[in-house]
Protein backbone atom coordinates (compact mmCIF):
# COMPACT_ATOMS: atom_id res chain seq x y z
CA UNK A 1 -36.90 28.71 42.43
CA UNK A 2 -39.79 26.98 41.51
CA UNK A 3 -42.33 27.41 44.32
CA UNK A 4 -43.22 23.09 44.18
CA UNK A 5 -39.91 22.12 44.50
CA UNK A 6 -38.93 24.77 47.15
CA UNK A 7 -42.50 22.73 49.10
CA UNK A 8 -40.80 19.47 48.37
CA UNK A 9 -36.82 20.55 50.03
CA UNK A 10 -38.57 21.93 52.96
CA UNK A 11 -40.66 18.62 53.24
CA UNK A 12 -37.78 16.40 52.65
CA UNK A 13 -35.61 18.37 55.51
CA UNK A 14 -38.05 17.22 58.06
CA UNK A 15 -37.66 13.84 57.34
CA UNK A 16 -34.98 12.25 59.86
CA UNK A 17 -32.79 10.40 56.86
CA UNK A 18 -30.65 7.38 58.16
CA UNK A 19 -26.94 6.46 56.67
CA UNK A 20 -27.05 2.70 57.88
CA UNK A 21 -27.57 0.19 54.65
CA UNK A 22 -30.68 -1.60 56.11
CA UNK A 23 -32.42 2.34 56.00
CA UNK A 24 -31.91 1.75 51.98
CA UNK A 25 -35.62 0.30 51.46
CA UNK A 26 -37.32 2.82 53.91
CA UNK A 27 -37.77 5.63 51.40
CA UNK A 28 -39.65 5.52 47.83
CA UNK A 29 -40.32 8.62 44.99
CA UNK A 30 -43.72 8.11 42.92
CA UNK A 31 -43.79 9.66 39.78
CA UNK A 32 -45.27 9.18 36.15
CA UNK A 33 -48.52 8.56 36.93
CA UNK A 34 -51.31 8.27 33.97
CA UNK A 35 -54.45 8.56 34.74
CA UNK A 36 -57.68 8.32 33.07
CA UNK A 37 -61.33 8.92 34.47
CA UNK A 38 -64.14 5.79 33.83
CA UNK A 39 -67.14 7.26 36.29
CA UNK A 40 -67.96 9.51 35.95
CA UNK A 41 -66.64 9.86 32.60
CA UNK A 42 -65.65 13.35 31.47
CA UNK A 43 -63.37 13.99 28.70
CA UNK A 44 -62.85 17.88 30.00
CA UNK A 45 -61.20 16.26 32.95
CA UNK A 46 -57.33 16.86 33.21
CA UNK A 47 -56.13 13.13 32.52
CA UNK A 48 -53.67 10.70 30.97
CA UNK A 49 -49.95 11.95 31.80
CA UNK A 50 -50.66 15.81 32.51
CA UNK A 51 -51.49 15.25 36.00
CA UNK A 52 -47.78 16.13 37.21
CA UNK A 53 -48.21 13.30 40.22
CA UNK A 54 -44.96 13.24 42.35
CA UNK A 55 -44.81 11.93 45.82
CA UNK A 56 -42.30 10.61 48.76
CA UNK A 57 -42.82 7.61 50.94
CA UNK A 58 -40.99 6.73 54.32
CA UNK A 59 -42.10 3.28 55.89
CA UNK A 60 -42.44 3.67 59.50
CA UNK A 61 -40.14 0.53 60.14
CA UNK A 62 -37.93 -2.03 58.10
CA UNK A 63 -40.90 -4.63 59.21
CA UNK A 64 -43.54 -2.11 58.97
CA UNK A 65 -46.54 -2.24 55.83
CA UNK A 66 -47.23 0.94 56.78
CA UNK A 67 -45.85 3.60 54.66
CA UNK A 68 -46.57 8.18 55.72
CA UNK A 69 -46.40 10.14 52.23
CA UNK A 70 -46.25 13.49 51.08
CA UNK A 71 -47.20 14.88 47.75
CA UNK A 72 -48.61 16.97 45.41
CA UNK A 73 -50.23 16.51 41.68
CA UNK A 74 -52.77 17.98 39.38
CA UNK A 75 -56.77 17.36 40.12
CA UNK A 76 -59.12 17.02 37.51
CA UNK A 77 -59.77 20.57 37.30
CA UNK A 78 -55.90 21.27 36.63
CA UNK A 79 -55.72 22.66 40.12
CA UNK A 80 -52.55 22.07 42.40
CA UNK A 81 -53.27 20.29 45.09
CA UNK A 82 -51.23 18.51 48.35
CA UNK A 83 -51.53 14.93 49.22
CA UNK A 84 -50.94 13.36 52.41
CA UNK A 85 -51.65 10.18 53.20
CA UNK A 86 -50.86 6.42 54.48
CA UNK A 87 -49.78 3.11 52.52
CA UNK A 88 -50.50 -0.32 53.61
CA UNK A 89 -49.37 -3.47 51.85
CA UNK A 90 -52.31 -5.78 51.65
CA UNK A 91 -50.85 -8.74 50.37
CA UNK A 92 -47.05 -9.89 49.54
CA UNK A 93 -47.93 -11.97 46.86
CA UNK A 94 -44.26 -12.95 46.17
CA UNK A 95 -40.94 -11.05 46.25
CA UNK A 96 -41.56 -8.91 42.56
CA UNK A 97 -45.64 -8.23 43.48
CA UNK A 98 -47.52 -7.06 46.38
CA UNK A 99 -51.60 -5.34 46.61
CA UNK A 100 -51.31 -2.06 48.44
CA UNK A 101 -53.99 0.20 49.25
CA UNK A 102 -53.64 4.67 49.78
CA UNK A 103 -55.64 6.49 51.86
CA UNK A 104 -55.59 9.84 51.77
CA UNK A 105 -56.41 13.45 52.17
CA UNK A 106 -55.97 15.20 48.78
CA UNK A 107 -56.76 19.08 48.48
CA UNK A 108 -55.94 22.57 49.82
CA UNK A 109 -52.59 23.10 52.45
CA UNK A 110 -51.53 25.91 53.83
CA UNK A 111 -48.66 27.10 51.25
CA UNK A 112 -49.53 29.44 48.08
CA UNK A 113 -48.72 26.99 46.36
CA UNK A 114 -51.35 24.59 47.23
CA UNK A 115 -54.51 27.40 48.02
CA UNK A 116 -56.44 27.18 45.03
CA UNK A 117 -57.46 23.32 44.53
CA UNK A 118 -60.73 23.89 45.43
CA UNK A 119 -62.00 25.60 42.25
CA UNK A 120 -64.11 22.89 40.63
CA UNK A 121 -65.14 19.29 40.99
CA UNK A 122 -66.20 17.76 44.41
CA UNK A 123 -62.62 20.21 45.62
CA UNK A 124 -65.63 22.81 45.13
CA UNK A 125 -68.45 21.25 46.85
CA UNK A 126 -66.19 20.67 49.81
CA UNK A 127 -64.84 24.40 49.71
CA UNK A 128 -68.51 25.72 49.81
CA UNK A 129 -69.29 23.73 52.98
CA UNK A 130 -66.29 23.32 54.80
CA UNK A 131 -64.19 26.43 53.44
CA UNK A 132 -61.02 23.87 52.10
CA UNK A 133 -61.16 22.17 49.10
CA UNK A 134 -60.13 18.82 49.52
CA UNK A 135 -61.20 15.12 48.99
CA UNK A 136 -60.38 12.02 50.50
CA UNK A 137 -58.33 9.26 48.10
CA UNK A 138 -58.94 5.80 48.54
CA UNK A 139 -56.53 4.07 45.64
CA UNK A 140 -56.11 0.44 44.91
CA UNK A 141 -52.96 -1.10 43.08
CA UNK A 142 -51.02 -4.22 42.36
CA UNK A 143 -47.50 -3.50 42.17
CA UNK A 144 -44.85 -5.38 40.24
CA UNK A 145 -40.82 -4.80 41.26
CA UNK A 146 -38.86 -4.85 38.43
CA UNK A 147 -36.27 -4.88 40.47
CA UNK A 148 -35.13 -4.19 44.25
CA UNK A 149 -35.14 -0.19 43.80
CA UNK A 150 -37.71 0.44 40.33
CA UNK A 151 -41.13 -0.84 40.38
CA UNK A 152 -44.47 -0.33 38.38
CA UNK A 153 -47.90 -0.09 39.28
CA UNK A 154 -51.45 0.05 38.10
CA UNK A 155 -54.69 0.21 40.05
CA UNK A 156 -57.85 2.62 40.52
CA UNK A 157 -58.96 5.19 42.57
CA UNK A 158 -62.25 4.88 43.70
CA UNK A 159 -65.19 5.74 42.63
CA UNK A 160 -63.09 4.72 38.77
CA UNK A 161 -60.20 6.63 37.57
CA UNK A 162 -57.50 4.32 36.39
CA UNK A 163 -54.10 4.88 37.50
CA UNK A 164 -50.68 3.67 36.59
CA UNK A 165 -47.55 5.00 37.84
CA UNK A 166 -43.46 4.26 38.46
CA UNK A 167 -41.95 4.04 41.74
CA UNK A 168 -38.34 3.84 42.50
CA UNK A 169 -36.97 2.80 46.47
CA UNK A 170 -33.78 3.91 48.23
C-alpha cells in the first residue's frame, strides 16, 4: 500500500465523522492545485500541476469560519512534505464566493514518509538551525462555489507563488 495514502486512512480514522445531514458541509478534500512561483522566480522550482497537493478540512462547527486541516504535497524542491494548518473565512461575499486565508506549518512530521522535506530551499535553512525542515504557509484565496459540494479557488502564497486549486465539501 502506498505509504501516503496508508498516512491519509490513519489520519482520517481519527477524525470523529458524524451521520446527521447538517454534518454534510463540515468536511472538504483539496486537490488539483497548480502552482507557479513569481518571487523569487526560479524556473528549477517544482511547479505548475506536479506538486501532488491533497488535503482534508473539518470545520470546527456548522457556524464556525474556522476550519483544522491535514495534508501533504510536493515543495519546491520535489520533497514530500506534511501540512497542518487552520482556515478562516475572511469575508462571505455572497453565497457562491467567500476570501479565506491558511495558516500553516508546512515541512517535516514524524512518519517516513514525510522525513526528508528539508533537503533544499528555506526547508534547508530551517533544518540547519532548528534540526526540522519546515516553513510556515500563509496563503490567500478567493473562492468561487460552483455549487453546494465543488468549488474553485485561486490565490497566493506569500512571499508570491500563485496558486489555484479544486475543492469539493461533504
Amino acid at each position: 500500500m502506498n505509504p501516503h495514502l496508508f498516512t491519509f486512512i490513519l489520519l482520517l480514522s481519527l477524525i470523529p465523522f458524524r451521520t446527521s445531514a447538517e454534518s454534510l458541509s463540515l468536511y472538504s478534500m483539496n486537490t488539483g492545485s497548480f502552482l507557479y512561483h513569481l518571487v523569487p522566480y526560479d524556473p528549477d522550482s517544482h511547479q505548475y500541476f506536479g506538486n501532488q497537493y491533497f488535503s482534508i478540512e473539518r470545520k470546527f462547527s456548522e457556524e464556525s469560519d474556522y476550519s483544522l486541516m491535514v495534508g501533504t504535497f510536493l515543495n519546491s524542491q520535489a520533497n514530500r512534505c506534511m501540512l497542518i494548518g487552520v482556515r478562516k473565512d475572511w469575508y462571505q461575499v455572497n453565497d457562491k464566493v467567500v476570501i479565506k486565508g491558511i495558516y500553516s506549518y508546512a515541512g517535516e512530521f514524524f512518519f517516513d514518509a514525510f522525513d526528508d522535506c528539508g533537503n533544499g530551499g528555506i526547508y534547508k535553512t530551517s533544518k540547519e538551525k532548528f534540526g526540522v525542515g519546515f516553513a510556515p504557509y500563509i496563503y490567500h484565496a478567493a473562492q468561487y462555489n460552483l455549487t453546494d459540494y465543488f468549488g474553485v479557488e485561486a490565490g497566493f502564497i506569500l512571499p508570491g507563488i500563485i496558486v489555484m486549486s479544486m475543492q469539493w465539501s461533504f
